[in-house]
Protein backbone atom coordinates (compact mmCIF):
# COMPACT_ATOMS: atom_id res chain seq x y z
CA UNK A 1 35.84 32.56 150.62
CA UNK A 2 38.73 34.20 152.24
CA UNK A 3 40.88 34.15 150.03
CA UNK A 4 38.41 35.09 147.83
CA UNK A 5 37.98 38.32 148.84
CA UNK A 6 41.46 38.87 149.47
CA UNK A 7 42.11 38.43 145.58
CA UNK A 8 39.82 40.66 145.03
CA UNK A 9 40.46 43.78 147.16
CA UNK A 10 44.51 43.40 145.58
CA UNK A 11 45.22 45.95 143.07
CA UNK A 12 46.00 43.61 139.96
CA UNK A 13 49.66 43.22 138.74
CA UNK A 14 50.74 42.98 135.01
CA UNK A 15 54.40 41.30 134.40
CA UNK A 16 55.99 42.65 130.94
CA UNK A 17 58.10 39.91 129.76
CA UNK A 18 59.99 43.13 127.86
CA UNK A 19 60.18 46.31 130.05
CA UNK A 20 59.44 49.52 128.21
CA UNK A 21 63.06 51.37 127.12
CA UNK A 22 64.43 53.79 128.61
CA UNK A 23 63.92 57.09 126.99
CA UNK A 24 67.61 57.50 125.50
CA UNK A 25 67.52 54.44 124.49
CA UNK A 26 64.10 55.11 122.58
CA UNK A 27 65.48 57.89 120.77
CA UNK A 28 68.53 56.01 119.84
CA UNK A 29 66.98 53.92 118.58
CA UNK A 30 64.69 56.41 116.43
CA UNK A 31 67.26 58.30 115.25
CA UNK A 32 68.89 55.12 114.29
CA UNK A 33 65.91 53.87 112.19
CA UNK A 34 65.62 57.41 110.86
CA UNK A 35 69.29 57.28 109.55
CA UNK A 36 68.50 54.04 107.13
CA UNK A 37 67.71 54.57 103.58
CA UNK A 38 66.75 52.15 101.21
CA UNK A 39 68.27 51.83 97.82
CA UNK A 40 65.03 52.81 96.53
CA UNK A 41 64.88 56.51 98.16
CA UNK A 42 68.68 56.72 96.76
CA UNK A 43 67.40 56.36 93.32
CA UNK A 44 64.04 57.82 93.48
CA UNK A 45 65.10 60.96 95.62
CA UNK A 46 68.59 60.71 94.73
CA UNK A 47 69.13 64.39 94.12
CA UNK A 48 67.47 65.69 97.58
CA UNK A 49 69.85 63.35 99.92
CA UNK A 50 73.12 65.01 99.23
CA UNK A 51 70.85 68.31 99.70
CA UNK A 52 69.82 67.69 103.13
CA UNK A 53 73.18 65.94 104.27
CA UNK A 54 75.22 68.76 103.02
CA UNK A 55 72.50 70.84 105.11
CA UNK A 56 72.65 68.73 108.59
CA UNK A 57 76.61 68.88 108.15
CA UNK A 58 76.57 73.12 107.98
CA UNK A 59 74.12 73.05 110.79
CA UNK A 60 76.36 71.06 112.84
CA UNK A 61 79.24 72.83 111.59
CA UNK A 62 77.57 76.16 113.20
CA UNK A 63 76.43 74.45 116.12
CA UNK A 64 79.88 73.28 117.27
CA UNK A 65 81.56 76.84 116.05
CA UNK A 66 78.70 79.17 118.22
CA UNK A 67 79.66 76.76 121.11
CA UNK A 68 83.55 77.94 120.36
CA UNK A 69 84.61 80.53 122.53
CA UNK A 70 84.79 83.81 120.88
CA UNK A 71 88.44 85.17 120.01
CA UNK A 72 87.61 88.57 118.43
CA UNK A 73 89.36 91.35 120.01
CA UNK A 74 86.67 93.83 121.71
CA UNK A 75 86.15 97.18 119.47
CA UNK A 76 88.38 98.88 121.80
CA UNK A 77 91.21 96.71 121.47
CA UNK A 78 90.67 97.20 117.49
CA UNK A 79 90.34 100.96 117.61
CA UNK A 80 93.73 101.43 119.70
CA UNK A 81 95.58 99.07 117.39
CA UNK A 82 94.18 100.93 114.17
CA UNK A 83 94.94 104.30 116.11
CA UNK A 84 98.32 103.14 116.91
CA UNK A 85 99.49 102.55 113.40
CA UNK A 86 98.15 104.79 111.39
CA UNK A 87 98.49 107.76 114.29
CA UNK A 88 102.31 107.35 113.75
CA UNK A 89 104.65 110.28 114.88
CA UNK A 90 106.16 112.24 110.91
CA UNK A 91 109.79 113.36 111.23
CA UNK A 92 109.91 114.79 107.83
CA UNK A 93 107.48 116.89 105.79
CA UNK A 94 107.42 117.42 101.74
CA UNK A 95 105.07 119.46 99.42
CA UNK A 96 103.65 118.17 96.08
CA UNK A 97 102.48 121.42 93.63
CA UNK A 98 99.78 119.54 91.35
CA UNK A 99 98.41 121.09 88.05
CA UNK A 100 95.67 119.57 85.97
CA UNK A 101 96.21 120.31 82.44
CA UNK A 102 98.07 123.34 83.00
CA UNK A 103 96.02 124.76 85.82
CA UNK A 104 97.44 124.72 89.26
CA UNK A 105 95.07 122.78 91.45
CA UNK A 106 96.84 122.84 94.97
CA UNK A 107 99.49 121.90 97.38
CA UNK A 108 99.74 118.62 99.11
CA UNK A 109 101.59 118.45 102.25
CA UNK A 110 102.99 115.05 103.10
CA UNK A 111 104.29 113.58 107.00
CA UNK A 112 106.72 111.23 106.62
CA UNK A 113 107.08 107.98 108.84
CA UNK A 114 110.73 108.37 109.33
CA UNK A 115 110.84 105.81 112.46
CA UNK A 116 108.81 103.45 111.15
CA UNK A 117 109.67 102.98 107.66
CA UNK A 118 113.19 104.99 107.67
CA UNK A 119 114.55 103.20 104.21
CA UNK A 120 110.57 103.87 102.78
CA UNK A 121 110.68 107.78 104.28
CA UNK A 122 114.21 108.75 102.90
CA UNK A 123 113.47 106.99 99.10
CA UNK A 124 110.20 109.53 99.16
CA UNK A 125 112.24 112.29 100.29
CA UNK A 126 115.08 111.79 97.95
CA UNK A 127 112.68 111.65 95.06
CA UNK A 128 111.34 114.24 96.24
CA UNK A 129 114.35 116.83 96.53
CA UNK A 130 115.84 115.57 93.23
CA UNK A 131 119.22 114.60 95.93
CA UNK A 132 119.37 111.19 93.87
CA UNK A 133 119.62 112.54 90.58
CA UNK A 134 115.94 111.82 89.93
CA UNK A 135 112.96 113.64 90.79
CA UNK A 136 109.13 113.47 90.83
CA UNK A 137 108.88 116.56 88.86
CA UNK A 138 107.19 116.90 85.56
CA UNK A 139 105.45 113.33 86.53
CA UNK A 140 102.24 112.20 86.08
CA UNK A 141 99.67 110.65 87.65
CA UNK A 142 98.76 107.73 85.95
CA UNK A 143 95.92 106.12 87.25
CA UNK A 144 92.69 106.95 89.03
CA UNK A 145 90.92 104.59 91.04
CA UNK A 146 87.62 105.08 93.36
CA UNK A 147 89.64 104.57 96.57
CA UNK A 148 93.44 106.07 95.29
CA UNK A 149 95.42 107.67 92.88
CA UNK A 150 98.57 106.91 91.88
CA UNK A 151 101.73 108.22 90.70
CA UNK A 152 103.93 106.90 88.03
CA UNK A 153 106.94 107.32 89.73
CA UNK A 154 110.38 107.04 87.96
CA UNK A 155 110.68 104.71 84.83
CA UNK A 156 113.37 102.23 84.48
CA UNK A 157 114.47 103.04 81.17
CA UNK A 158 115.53 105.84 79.46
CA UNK A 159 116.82 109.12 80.69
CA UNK A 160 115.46 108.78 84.36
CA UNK A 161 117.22 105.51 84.40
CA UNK A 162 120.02 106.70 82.71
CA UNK A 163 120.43 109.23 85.42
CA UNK A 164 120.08 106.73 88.21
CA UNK A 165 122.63 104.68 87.04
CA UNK A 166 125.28 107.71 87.10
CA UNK A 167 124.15 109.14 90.22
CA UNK A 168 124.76 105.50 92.53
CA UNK A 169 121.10 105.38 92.96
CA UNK A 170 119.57 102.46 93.79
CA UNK A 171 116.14 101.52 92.86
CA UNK A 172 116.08 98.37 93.98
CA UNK A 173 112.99 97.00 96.39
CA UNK A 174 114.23 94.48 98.72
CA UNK A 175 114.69 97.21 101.63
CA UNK A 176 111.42 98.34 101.06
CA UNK A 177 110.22 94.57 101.16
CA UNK A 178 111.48 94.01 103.90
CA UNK A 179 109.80 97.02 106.12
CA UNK A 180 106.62 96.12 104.20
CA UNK A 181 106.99 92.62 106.11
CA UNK A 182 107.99 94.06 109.45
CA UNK A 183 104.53 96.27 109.18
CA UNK A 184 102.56 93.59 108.46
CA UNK A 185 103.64 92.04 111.87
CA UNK A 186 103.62 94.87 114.18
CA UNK A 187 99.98 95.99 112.53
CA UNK A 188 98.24 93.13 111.03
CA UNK A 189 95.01 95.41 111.03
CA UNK A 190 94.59 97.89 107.38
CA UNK A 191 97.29 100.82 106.92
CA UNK A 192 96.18 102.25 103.81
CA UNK A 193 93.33 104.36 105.15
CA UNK A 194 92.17 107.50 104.05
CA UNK A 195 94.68 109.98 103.57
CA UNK A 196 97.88 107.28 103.66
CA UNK A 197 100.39 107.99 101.28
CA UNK A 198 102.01 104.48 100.12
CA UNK A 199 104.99 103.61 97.63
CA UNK A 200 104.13 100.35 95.29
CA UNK A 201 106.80 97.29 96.10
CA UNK A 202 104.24 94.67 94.37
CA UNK A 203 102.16 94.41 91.55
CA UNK A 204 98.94 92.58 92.64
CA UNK A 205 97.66 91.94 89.04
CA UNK A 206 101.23 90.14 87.81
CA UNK A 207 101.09 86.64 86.74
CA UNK A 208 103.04 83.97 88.23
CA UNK A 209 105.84 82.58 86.47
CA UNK A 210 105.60 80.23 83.43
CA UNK A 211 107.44 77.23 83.54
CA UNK A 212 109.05 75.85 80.28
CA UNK A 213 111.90 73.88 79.85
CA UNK A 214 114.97 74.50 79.13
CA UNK A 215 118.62 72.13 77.69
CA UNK A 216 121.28 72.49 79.21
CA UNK A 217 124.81 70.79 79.21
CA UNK A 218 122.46 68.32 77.23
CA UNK A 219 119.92 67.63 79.78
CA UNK A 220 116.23 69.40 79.72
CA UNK A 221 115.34 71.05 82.87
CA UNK A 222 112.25 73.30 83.99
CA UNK A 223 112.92 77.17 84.26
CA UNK A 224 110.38 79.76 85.27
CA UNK A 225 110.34 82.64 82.97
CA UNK A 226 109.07 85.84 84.76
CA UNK A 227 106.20 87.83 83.09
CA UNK A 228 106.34 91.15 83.27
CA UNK A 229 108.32 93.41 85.62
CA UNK A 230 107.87 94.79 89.02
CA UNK A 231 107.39 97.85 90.18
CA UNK A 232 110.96 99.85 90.58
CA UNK A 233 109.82 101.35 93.97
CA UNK A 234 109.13 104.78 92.80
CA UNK A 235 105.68 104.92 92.20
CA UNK A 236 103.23 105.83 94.94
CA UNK A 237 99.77 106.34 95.89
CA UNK A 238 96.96 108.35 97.99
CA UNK A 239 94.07 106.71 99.13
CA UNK A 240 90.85 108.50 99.24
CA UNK A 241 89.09 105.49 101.08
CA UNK A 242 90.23 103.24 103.53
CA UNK A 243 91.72 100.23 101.24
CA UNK A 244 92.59 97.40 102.79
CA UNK A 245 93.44 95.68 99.35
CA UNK A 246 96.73 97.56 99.16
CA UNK A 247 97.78 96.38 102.46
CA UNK A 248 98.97 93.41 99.86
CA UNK A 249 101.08 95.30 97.26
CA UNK A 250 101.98 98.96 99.06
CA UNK A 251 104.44 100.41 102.01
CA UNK A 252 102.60 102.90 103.51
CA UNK A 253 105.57 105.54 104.30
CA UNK A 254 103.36 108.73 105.50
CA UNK A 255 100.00 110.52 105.42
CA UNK A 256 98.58 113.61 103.63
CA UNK A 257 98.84 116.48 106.56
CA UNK A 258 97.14 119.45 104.14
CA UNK A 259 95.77 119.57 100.71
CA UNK A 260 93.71 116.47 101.04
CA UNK A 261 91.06 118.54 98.86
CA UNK A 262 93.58 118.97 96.20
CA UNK A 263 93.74 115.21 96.43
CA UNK A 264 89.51 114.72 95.97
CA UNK A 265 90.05 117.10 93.32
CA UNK A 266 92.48 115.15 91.05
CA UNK A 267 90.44 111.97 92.27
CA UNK A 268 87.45 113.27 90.25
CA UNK A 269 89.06 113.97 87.20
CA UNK A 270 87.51 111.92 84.00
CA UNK A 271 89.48 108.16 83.14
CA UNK A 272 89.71 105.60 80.67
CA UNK A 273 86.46 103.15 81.55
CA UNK A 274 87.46 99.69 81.90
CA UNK A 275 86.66 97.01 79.03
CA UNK A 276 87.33 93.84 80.74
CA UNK A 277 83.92 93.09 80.47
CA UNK A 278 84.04 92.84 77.17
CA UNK A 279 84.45 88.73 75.47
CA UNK A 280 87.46 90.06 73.18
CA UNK A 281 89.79 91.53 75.95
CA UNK A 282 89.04 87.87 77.83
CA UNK A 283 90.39 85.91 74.99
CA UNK A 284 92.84 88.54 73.96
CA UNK A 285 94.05 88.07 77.72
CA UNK A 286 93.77 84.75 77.74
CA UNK A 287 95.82 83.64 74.73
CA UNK A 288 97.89 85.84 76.00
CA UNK A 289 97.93 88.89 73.07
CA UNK A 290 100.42 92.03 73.82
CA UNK A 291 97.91 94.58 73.13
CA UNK A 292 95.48 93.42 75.51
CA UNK A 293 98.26 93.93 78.43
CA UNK A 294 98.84 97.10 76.62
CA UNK A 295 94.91 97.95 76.35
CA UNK A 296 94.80 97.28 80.26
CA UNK A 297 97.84 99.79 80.86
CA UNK A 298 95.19 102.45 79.82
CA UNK A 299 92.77 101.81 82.28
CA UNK A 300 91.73 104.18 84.43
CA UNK A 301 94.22 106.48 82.75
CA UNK A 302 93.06 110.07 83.12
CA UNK A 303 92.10 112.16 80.18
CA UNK A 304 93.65 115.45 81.63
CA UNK A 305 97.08 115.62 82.59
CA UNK A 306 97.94 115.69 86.38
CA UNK A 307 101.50 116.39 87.36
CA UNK A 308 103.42 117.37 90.05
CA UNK A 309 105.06 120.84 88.63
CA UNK A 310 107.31 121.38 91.95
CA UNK A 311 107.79 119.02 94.83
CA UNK A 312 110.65 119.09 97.99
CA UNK A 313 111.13 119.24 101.61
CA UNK A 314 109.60 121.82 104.22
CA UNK A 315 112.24 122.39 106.85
C-alpha cells in the first residue's frame, strides 16, 4: 500500500527515445528541406526559379555590401577637393570679341591656368595673340551643345596649316596629353564645370581602329588602320553646365572671368537638330557610308555665324 501511494503522489516521467532538436538545428534543417526541388517544379515552374534565385542572390549581394563599411568621402571633403581644382590661381588673362552674324554680341574674358597646365595655358595664349603664326581670329564656333560650345580651332590643312608649318609651330597633342593625365590624378573629381574653358586633346565619338591584314616581305600580318583623325589641339570649349563627360576628351586650361552672358547668349543661338534617330542614318552609319559621318559633322551646327572678330592678351 506504501508504495502505492508513493507512485502515486510522483510527478510522472516520460523518456523520449529521440530528444527534441535543438533550435539551430531545426532550422537547418528547414531551410535545408526548403532548398530541395523536385524535377517536377523545374519543369512545371521552370521560368519562376531562376527569378527568385537571381532575387535571393541581389538581396544577399546588398546585405553583405550595407554591412561594408562606408568609404565615401564626407561632403566636406568633396567640396574642398572640387574647390581646390577648379578655384585655381590665373597667371594670364585673354579677351575673345564674339559677333553673331555680323552683330557684336560681347567680350569674353578668359584666366588662364598657367601653373597648372603651363604647356595647355601658353598654346591658348599663342593662338590667341597670333605669336605662332596662327590665330583664332575670323573662327567660328562650330557646335552648340546644351552644356558647351565649342570652337573650331585651327584646321590642319590648308592655309592655317600651311602657316604652321613655316612658322615652327607645333600642333602636336602629346604635351597636352600628358597634363590632361597629370589632372586626372591630382583631381579625380569633374573639372569642366560651369564657366571652364577647355582645349579638345580627344575625340570621344572616334572609332577604334580596324584591323585588316596586311603582306609583307611575303607573309600576311594584322595592321590597325586608324579611322578618322584627332583633334589637332586647337579647338576649345565653354561649358555652360557642369559636364563631367568632358573630363574624358578635354584639358581644362582656364575659366571665363567676365562675359559669361555673352557666352549664354551664343549658347542659345538656333542649331542643326540631330537625326540619329532616324533608321537611315543607323544603317548609313553602320555600313559605314561617308555622308553619314559627313551628315553628323552638321550636328548641332549653328545656323548664324559666331566668330571671334578680335581676340589677345590683357596685360
Amino acid at each position: 500500500m506504501r508504495q502505492l501511494l508513493q507512485s502515486l503522489n510522483t510527478p510522472p516521467q516520460f523518456h523520449l527515445s529521440n530528444p527534441p532538436p535543438h533550435p539551430q538545428i531545426k532550422a537547418a534543417k528547414v531551410a535545408r528541406q526548403g532548398c530541395k526541388i523536385s524535377r517536377r517544379d523545374l519543369t512545371t515552374r521552370g521560368s519562376t526559379v531562376p527569378f527568385l534565385l537571381a532575387t535571393y542572390f541581389w538581396s544577399s549581394q546588398a546585405q553583405a555590401n550595407s554591412d561594408e563599411p562606408s568609404t565615401s568621402i564626407s561632403s566636406p571633403e568633396a567640396d574642398s577637393m572640387k574647390s581646390d581644382c577648379t578655384n585655381q590661381p590665373t597667371t594670364k588673362k585673354a579677351f575673345l570679341d564674339v559677333s553673331i552674324d555680323g552683330e557684336p554680341a560681347g567680350r569674353i574674358i578668359i584666366g588662364l591656368y598657367g601653373d597648372s597646365t603651363p604647356f595647355g595655358s601658353s598654346r591658348f595664349a599663342s593662338l590667341v595673340t597670333g605669336a605662332a603664326g596662327i590665330s583664332y581670329r575670323r573662327k567660328e564656333f562650330v557646335k552648340i551643345m546644351p552644356n558647351y560650345i565649342q570652337h573650331g580651332g585651327i584646321r590642319s590643312y590648308g592655309a592655317d596649316a600651311e602657316l604652321a608649318d613655316r612658322t615652327g609651330s607645333n600642333l602636336a597633342t602629346d604635351s597636352l596629353v600628358s597634363e590632361w593625365e597629370a589632372a586626372n590624378k591630382t583631381c579625380p573629381g569633374t573639372k569642366n564645370i560651369a564657366g571652364s574653358l577647355g582645349i579638345v586633346i580627344r575625340d570621344p565619338a572616334k572609332p577604334p581602329p580596324k584591323l585588316k591584314l596586311v603582306a609583307r616581305k611575303g607573309k600576311l600580318e594584322i595592321d590597325e588602320e586608324e579611322v578618322g583623325k584627332d583633334p589637332n589641339g586647337t579647338e576649345f570649349l565653354i561649358a555652360t553646365k557642369d559636364s563631367p563627360e568632358l573630363d574624358a576628351s578635354t584639358l581644362v586650361v582656364g575659366k571665363v572671368l567676365e562675359g559669361m552672358d555673352v557666352v549664354e547668349r551664343i549658347s542659345k543661338v538656333k542649331t542643326v537638330q540631330e537625326n540619329t534617330g532616324s533608321p537611315y542614318f543607323r544603317v548609313a552609319k553602320l555600313i559605314g557610308d561617308k555622308r553619314a559621318v559627313v551628315a553628323e559633322r552638321g550636328f548641332n551646327r549653328p545656323y548664324s555665324k559666331v566668330i571671334i572678330t578680335n581676340c589677345g592678351l590683357i596685360d
